[in-house]
C-alpha atoms as a PDB file:
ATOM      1  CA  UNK A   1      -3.438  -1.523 -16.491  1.00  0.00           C
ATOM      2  CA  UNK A   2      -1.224   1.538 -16.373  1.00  0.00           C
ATOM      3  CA  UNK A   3      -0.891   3.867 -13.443  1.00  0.00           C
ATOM      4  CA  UNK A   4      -2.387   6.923 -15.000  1.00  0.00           C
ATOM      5  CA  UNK A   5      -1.824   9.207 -12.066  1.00  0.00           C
ATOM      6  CA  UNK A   6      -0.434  10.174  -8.823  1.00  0.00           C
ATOM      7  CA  UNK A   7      -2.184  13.044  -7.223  1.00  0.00           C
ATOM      8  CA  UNK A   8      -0.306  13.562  -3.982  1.00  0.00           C
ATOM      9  CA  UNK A   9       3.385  11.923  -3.260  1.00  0.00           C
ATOM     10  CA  UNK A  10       3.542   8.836  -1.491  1.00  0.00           C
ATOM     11  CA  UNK A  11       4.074   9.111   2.067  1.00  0.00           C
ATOM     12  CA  UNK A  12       7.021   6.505   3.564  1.00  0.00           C
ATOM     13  CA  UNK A  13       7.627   7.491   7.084  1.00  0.00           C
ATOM     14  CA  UNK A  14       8.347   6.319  10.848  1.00  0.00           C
ATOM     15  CA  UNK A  15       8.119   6.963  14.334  1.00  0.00           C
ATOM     16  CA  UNK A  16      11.453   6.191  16.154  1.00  0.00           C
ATOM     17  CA  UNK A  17      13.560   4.324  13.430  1.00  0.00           C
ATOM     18  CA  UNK A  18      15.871   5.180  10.342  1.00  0.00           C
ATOM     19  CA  UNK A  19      14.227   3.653   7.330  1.00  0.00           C
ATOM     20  CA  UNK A  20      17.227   3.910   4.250  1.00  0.00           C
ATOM     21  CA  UNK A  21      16.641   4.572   0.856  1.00  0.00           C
ATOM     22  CA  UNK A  22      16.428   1.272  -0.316  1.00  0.00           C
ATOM     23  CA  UNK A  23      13.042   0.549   1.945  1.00  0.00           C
ATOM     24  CA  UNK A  24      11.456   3.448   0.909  1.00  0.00           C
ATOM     25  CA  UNK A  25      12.460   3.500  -2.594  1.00  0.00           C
ATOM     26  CA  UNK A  26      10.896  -0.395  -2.241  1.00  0.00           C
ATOM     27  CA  UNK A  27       7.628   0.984  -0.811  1.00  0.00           C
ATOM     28  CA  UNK A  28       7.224   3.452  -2.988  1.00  0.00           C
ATOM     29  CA  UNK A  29       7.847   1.497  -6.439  1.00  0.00           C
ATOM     30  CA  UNK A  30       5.461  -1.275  -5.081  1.00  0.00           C
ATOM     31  CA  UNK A  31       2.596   0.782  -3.900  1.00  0.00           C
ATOM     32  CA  UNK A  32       2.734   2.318  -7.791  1.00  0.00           C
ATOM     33  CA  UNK A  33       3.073  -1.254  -9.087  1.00  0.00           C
ATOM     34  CA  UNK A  34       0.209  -2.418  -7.056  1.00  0.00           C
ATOM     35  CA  UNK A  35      -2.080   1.672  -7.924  1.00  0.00           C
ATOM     36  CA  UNK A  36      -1.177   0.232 -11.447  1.00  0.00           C
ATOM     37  CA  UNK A  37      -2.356  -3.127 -11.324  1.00  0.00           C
ATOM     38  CA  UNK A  38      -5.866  -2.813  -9.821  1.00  0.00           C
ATOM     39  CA  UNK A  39      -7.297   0.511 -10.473  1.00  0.00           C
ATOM     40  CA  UNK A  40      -4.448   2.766 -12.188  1.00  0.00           C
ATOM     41  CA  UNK A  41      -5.694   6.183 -10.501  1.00  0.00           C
ATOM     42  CA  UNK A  42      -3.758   6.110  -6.980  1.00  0.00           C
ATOM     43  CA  UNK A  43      -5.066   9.687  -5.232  1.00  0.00           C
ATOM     44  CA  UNK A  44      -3.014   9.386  -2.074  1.00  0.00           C
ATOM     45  CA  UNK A  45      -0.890   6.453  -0.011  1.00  0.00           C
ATOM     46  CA  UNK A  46       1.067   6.052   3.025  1.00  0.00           C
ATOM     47  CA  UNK A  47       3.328   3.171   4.743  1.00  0.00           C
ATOM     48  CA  UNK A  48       4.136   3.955   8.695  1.00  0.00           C
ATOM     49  CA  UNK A  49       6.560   2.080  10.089  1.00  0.00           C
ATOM     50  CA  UNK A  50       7.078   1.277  13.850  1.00  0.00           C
ATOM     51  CA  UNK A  51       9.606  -0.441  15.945  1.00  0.00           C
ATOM     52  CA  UNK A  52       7.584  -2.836  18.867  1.00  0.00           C
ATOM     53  CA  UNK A  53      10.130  -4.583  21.176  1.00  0.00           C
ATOM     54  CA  UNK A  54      11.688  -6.990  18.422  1.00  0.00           C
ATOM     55  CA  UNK A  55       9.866  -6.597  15.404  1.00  0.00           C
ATOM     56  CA  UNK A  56       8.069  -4.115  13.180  1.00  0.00           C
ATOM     57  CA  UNK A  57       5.157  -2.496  12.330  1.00  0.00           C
ATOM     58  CA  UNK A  58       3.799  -1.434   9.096  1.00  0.00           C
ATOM     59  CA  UNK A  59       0.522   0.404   8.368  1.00  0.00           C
ATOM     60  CA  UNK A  60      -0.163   0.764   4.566  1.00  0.00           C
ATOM     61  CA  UNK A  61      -3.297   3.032   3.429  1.00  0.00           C
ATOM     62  CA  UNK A  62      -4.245   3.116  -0.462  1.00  0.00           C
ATOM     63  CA  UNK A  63      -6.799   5.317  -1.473  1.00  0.00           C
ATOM     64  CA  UNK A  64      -7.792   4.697  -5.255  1.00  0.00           C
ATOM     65  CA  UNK A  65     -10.118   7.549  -7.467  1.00  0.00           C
ATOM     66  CA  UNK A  66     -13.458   7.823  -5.461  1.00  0.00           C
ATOM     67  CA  UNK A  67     -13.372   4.486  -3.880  1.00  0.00           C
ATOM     68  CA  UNK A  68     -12.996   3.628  -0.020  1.00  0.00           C
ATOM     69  CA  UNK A  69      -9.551   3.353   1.403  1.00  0.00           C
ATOM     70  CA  UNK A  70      -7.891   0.312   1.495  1.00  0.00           C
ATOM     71  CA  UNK A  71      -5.948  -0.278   4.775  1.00  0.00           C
ATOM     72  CA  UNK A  72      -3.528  -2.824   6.658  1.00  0.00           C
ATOM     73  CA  UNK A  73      -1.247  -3.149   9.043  1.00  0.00           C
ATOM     74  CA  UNK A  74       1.495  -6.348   9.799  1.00  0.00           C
ATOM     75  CA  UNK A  75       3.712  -7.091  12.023  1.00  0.00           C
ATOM     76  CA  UNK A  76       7.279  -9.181  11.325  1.00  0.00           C
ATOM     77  CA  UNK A  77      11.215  -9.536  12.070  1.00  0.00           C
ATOM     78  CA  UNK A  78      12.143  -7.481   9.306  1.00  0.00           C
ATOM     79  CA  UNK A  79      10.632  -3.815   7.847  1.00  0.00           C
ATOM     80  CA  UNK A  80      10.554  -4.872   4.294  1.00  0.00           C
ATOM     81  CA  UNK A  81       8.785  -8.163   5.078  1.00  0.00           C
ATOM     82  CA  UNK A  82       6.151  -6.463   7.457  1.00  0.00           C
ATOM     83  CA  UNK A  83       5.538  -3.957   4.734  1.00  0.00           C
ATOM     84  CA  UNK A  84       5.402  -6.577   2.052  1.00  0.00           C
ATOM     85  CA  UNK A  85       2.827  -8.588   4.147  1.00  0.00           C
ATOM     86  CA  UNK A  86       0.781  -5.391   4.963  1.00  0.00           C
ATOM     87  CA  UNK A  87       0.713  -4.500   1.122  1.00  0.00           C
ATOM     88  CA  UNK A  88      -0.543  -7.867  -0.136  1.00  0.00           C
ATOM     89  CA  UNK A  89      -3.561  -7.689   2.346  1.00  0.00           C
ATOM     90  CA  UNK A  90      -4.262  -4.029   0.771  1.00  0.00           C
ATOM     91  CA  UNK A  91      -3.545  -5.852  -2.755  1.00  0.00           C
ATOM     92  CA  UNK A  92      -6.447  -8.192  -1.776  1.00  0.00           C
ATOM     93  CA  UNK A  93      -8.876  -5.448  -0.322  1.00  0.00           C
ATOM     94  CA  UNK A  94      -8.376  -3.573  -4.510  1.00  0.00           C
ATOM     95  CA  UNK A  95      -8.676  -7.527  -5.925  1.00  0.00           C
ATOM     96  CA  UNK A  96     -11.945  -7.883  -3.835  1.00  0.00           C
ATOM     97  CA  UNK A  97     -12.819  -4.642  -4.587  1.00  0.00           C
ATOM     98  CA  UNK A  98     -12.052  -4.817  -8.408  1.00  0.00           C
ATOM     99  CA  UNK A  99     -14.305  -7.977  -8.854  1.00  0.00           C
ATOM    100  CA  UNK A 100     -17.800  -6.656  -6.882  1.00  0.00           C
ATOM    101  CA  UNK A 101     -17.288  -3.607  -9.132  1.00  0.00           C
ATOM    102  CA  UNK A 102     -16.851  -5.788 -12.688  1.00  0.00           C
ATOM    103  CA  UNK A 103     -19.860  -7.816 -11.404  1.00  0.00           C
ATOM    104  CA  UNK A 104     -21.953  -5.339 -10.705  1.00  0.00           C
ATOM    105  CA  UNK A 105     -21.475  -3.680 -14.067  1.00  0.00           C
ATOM    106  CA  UNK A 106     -23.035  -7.528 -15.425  1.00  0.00           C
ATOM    107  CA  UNK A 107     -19.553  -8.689 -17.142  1.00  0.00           C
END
């Protein structure tokens, strides 16, 4: 599946550290990649990012046509890897989400 559209731009933002463009530019590409690959309608998504002693903290929110928002947060050494981690348990919440919807249709 496609991503057909974007209605608001994705948010990438932080409380206290300097994110670069290559993280963001990262988050962004793979939150459209992931819009594209479950449901293909992405109405609005975030990533927060905080700094907690030694590692980070990312918060990722996906909210997809009319259906409930998806939401996760990890924590890890590095921003890109918490972020990655946080994404793949919102990738799960659409996979889940994906499936109860195709079997309640009947096929």
């Amino acid at each position: 599946m496609k991503l057909e559209s974007v209605e608001r731009p994705i948010t990438i933002g932080s409380a206290n550290i300097d994110l670069g463009d290559a993280l963001r530019t990262h988050a962004e590409e793979s939150i459209r990649k992931a819009a594209g690959k479950y449901f293909g309608r992405l109405t609005d998504a975030t990533a927060h990012f905080n700094r907690e002693g030694v590692t980070f903290r990312c918060s990722v929110n996906m909210k997809m046509g009319g259906l409930p928002t998806a939401s996760a947060e990890a924590q890890a050494p590095d921003a890109r890897l918490a972020f990655d981690q946080a994404l793949g348990k919102v990738e799960k919440q659409l996979r889940r989400l994906k499936r109860e919807l195709r079997e309640d249709r009947g096929g």
